[in-house]
Protein backbone atom coordinates (compact mmCIF):
# COMPACT_ATOMS: atom_id res chain seq x y z
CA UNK A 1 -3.53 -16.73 -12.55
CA UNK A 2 -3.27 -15.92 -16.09
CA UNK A 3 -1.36 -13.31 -17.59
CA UNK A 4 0.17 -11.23 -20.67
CA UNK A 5 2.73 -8.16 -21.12
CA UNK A 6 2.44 -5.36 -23.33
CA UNK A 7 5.22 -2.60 -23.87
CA UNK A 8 3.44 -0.07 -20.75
CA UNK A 9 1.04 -2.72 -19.36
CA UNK A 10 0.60 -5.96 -17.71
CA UNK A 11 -3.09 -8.12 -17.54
CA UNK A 12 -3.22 -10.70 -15.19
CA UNK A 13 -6.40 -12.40 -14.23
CA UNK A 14 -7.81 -15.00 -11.71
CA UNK A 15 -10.11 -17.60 -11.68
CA UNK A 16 -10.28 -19.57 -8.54
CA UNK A 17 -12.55 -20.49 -5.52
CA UNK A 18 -12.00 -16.95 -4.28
CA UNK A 19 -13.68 -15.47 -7.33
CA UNK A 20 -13.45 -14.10 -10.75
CA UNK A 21 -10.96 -10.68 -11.39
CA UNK A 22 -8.68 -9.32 -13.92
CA UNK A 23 -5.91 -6.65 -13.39
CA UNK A 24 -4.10 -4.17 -15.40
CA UNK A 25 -1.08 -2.56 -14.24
CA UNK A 26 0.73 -0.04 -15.85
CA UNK A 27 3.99 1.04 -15.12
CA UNK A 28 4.98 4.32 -14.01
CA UNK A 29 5.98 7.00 -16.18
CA UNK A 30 10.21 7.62 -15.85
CA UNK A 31 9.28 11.20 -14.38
CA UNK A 32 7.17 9.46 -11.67
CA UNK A 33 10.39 7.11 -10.34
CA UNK A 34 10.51 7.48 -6.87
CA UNK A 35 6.76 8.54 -6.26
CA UNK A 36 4.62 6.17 -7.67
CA UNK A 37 5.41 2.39 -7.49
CA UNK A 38 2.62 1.18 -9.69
CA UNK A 39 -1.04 2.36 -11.59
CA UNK A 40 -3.61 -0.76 -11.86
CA UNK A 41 -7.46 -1.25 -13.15
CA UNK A 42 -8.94 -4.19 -11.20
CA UNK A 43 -12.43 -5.49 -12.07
CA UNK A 44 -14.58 -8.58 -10.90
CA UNK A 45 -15.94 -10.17 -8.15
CA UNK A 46 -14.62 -11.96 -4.72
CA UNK A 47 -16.41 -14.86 -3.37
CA UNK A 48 -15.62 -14.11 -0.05
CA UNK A 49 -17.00 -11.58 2.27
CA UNK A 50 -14.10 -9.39 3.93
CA UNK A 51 -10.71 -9.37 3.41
CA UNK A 52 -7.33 -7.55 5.77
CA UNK A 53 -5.54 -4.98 3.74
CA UNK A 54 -1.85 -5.64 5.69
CA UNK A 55 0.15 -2.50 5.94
CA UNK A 56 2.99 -1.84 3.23
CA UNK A 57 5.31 0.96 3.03
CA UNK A 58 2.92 2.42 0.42
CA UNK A 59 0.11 4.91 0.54
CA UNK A 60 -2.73 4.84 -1.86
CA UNK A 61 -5.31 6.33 -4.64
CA UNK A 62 -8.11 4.52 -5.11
CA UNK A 63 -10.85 5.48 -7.76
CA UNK A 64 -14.19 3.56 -7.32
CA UNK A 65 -15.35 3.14 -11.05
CA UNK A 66 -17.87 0.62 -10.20
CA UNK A 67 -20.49 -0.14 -7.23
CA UNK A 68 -19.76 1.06 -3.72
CA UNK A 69 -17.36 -0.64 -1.55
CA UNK A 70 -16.80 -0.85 2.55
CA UNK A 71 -14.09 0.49 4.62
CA UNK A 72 -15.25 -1.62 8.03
CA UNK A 73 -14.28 0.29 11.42
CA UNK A 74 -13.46 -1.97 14.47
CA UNK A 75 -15.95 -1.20 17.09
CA UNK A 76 -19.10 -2.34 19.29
CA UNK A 77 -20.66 -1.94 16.67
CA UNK A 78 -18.33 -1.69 14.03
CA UNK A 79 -18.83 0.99 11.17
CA UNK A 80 -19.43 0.03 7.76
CA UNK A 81 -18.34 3.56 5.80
CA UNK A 82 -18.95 2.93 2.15
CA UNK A 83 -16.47 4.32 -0.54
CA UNK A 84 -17.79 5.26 -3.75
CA UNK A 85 -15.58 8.17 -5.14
CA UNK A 86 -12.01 9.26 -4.63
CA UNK A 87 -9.78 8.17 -1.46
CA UNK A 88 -6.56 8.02 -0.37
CA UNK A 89 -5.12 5.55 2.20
CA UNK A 90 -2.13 6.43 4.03
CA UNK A 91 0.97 4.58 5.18
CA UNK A 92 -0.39 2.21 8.16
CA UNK A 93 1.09 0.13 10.60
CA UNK A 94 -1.94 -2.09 11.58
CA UNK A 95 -3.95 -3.94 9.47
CA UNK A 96 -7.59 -2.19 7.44
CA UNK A 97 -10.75 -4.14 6.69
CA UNK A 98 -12.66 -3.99 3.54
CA UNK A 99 -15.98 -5.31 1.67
CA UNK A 100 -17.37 -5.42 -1.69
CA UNK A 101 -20.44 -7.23 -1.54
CA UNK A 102 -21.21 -6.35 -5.10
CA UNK A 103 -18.08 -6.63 -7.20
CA UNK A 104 -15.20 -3.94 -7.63
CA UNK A 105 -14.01 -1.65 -10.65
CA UNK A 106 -10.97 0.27 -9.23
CA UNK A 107 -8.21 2.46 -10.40
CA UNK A 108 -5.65 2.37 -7.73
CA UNK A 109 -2.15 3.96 -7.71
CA UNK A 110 0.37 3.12 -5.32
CA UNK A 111 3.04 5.79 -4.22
CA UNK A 112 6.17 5.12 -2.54
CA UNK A 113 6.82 5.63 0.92
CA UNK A 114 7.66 9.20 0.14
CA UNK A 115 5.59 9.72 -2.39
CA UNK A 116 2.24 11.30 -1.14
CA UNK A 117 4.17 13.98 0.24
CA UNK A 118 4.77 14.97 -3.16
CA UNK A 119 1.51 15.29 -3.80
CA UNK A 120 -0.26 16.11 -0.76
CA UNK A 121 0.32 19.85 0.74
CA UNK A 122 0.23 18.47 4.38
CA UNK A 123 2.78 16.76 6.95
CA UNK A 124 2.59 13.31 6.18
CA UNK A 125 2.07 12.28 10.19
CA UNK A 126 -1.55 13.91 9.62
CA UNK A 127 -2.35 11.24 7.29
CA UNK A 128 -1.17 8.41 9.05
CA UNK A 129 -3.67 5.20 9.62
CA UNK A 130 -6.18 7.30 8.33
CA UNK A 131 -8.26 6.98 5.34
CA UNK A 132 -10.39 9.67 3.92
CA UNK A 133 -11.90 11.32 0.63
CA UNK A 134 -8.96 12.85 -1.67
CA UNK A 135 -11.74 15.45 -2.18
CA UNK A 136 -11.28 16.57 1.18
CA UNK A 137 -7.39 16.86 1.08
CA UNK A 138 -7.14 18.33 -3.00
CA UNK A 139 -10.78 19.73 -3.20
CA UNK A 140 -12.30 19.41 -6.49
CA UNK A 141 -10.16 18.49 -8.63
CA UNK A 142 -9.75 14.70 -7.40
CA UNK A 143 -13.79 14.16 -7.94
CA UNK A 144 -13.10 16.53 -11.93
CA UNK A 145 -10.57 13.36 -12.35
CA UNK A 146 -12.99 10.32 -11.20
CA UNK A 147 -15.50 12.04 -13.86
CA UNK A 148 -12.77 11.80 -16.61
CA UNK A 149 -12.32 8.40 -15.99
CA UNK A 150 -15.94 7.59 -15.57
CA UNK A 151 -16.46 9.09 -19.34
CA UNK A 152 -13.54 7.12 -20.33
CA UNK A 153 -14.39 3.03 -21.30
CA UNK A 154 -11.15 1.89 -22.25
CA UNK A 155 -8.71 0.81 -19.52
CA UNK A 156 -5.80 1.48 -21.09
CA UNK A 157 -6.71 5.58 -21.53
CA UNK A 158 -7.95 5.34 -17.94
CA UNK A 159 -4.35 4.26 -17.04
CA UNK A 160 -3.12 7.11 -19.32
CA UNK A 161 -5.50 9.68 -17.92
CA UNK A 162 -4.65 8.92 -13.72
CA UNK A 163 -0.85 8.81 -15.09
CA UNK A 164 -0.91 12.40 -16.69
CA UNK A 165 -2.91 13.92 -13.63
CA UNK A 166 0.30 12.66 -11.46
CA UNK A 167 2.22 14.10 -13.45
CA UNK A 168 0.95 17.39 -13.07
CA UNK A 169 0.81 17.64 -9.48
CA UNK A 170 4.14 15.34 -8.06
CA UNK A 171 6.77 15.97 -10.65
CA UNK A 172 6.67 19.65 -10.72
CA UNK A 173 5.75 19.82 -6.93
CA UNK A 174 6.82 19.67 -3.76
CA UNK A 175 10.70 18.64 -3.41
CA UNK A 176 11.62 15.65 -0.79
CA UNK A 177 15.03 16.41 1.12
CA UNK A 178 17.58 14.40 0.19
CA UNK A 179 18.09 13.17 3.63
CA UNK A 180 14.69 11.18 3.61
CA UNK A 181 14.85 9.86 0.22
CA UNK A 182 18.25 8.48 0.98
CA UNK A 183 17.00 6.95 4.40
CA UNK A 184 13.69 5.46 2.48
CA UNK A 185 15.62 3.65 -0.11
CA UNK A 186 18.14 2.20 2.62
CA UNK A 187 15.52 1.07 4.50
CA UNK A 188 13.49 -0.32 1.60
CA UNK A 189 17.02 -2.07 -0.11
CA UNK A 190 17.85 -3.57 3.53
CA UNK A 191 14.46 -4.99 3.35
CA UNK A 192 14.01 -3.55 7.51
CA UNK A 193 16.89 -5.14 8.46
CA UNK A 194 18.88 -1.76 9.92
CA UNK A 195 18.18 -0.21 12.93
CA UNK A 196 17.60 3.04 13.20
CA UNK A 197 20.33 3.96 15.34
CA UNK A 198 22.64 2.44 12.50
CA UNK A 199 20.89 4.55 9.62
CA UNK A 200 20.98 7.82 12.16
CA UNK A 201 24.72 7.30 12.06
CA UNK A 202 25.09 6.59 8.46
CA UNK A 203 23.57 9.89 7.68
CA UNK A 204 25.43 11.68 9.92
CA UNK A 205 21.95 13.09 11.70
CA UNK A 206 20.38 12.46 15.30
CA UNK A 207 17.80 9.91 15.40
CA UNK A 208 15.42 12.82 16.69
CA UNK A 209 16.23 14.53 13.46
CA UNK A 210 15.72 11.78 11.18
CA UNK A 211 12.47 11.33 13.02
CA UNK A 212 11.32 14.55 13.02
CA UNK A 213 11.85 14.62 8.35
CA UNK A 214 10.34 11.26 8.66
CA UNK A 215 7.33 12.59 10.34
CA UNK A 216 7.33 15.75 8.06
CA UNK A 217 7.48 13.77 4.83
CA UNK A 218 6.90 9.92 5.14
CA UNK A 219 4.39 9.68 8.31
CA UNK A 220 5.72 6.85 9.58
CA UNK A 221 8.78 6.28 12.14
CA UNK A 222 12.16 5.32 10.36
CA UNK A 223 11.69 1.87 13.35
CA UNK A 224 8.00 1.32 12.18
CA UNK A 225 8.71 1.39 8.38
CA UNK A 226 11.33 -0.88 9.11
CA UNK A 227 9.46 -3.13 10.62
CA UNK A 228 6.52 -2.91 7.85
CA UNK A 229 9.66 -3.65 5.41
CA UNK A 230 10.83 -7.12 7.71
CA UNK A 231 7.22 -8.01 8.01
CA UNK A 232 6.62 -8.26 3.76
CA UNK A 233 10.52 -10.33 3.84
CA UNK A 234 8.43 -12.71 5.91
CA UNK A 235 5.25 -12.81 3.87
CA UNK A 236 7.52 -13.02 0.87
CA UNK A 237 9.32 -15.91 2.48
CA UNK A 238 6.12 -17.68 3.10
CA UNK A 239 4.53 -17.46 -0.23
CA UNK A 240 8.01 -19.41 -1.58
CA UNK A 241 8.17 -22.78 -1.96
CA UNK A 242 10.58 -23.36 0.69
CA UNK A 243 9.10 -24.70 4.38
CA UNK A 244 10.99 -23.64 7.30
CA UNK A 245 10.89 -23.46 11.10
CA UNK A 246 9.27 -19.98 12.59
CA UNK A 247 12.20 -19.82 14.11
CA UNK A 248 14.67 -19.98 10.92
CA UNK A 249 12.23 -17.76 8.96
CA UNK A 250 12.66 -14.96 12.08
CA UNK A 251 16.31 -15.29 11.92
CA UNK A 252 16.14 -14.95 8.07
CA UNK A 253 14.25 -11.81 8.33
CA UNK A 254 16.37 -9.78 10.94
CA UNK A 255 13.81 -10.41 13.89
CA UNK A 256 16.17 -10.86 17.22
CA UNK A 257 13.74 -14.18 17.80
CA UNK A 258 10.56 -15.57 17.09
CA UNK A 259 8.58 -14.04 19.80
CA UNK A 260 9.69 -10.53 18.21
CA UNK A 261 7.93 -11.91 14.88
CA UNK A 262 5.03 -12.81 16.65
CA UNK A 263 4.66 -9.50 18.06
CA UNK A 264 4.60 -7.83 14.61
CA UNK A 265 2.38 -10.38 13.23
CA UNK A 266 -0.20 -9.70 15.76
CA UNK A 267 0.14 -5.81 14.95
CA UNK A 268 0.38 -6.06 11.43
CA UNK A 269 -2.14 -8.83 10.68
CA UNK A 270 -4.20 -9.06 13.90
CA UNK A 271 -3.05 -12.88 14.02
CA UNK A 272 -0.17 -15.09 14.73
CA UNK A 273 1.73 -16.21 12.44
CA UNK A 274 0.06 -19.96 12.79
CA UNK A 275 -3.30 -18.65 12.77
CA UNK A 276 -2.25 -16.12 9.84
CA UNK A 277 -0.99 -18.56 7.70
CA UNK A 278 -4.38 -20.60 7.85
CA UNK A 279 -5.96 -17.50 5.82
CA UNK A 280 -5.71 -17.53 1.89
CA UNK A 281 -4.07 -14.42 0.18
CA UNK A 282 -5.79 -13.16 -2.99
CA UNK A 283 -2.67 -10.98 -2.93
CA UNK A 284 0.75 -10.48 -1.71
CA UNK A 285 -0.97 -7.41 0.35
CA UNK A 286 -4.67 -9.00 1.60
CA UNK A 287 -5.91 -11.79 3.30
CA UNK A 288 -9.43 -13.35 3.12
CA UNK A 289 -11.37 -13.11 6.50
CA UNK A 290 -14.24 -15.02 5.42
């Protein structure tokens, strides 16, 4: 992995036995702290045929700027849906299979955990593990922006382009109560490791109420993004250079033992942790399936 840093921007790209890719990502506009984590432009080709998307306490924008690409449905049979437009990807807590068979050009943006319901005029549990066409959630005006950006060859003005359409629609939006952007960032700083009884009584709230704002404007339980947040501490621990025990890198990570991590490998991933670790990551959110 090669990369280089400009003032907004950062290009890193990849050469490897897992194919041929370069990102940009651009960081976020001040006004956009708080919704949007990061804005990239990814181009190339994987040599591999699928890959696991592992749930993050994210949602997403993807733009397909380039040939059509696979959202695969589990099933007998499964269901291949392609995706060659506008979509957005809620928060998840299981793991989402993709292809792209013929190479990728994608502008992505990825809000924080609170951020899509600054955007999005819906409650947040409605969007949940599901994964559909922005078109059908904005209207028009999603598929007006993918043509901008189609008529647009530089990267760095596509960047510019997504970046001021965010800022039209989440800064001077919908407000997030101060209750759940508190209980987010808590969460996210603690890296999962607070219960939710514990952040209930920190705010001074029920646990039902907290749930019932978290369902209203995240999606996701305040216990389930925790755990997302505990299960990334591992992954993080894993790609470091350090080798531990399972059981050390549980207790590290605020499991109560190892057979709790296992549990949210297997819902998070679809593996154990053995058999998960035996996959390569292209990136600290994917894992090659073959």
């Amino acid at each position: 992995m090669q990369g280089r840093d400009t003032a907004q921007e950062q290009f890193q790209s990849h050469d490897s036995v897992l194919g041929q890719w370069g990102i940009v990502m651009r960081t976020p506009h001040p006004a956009l702290h708080g919704v949007v984590e990061q804005l990239w432009h990814s181009a190339g080709k994987v040599a591999y045929v699928r890959d696991r998307i592992l749930p993050r306490a994210s949602s997403y924008l993807l733009i397909n700027l380039g040939p059509p690409q696979y959202l695969i449905l589990p099933g007998t049979p499964e269901v291949r849906i392609p995706f060659d437009d506008v979509w957005f990807s809620g928060l998840y807590d299981g793991p989402l299979d993709t292809e792209a068979p013929h190479g990728s050009v994608l502008l992505g943006v990825a809000l924080c955990s609170i951020g899509a319901a600054r955007l999005l005029p819906m409650p947040q549990t409605e969007l949940c593990n599901r994964t559909t066409p922005l078109a059908d959630l904005l209207g028009q005006s999603a598929l007006e922006l993918r043509e901008r950006l189609l008529e647009t060859r530089a990267v760095t003005d596509r960047l510019a382009i997504a970046e001021h359409w965010l800022l039209q629609r989440c800064v001077s939006g919908r407000s997030i109560h101060p209750l759940v952007h508190w209980a987010t960032q808590r969460l996210a700083d603690s890296g999962g490791d607070l219960r939710t009884g514990a952040l209930a009584r920190e705010a001074g709230v029920s646990r039902k109420h907290l749930a019932g704002l978290f369902g209203t404007q995240v999606g996701l339980t305040p216990k389930v993004l925790a755990r997302v947040h505990r299960f990334h501490r591992v992954l993080d621990l894993l790609r470091s250079t350090e080798r531990l025990e399972w059981s050390d890198v549980a207790n590290r990570c605020g499991y109560y033992d190892q057979s709790h991590l296992i549990g949210d490998f297997q819902q998070f991933s679809g593996f154990a942790p053995r058999e998960f670790s035996r996959h390569a990551m292209p990136d600290p959110r994917s894992i090659v399936l073959r």
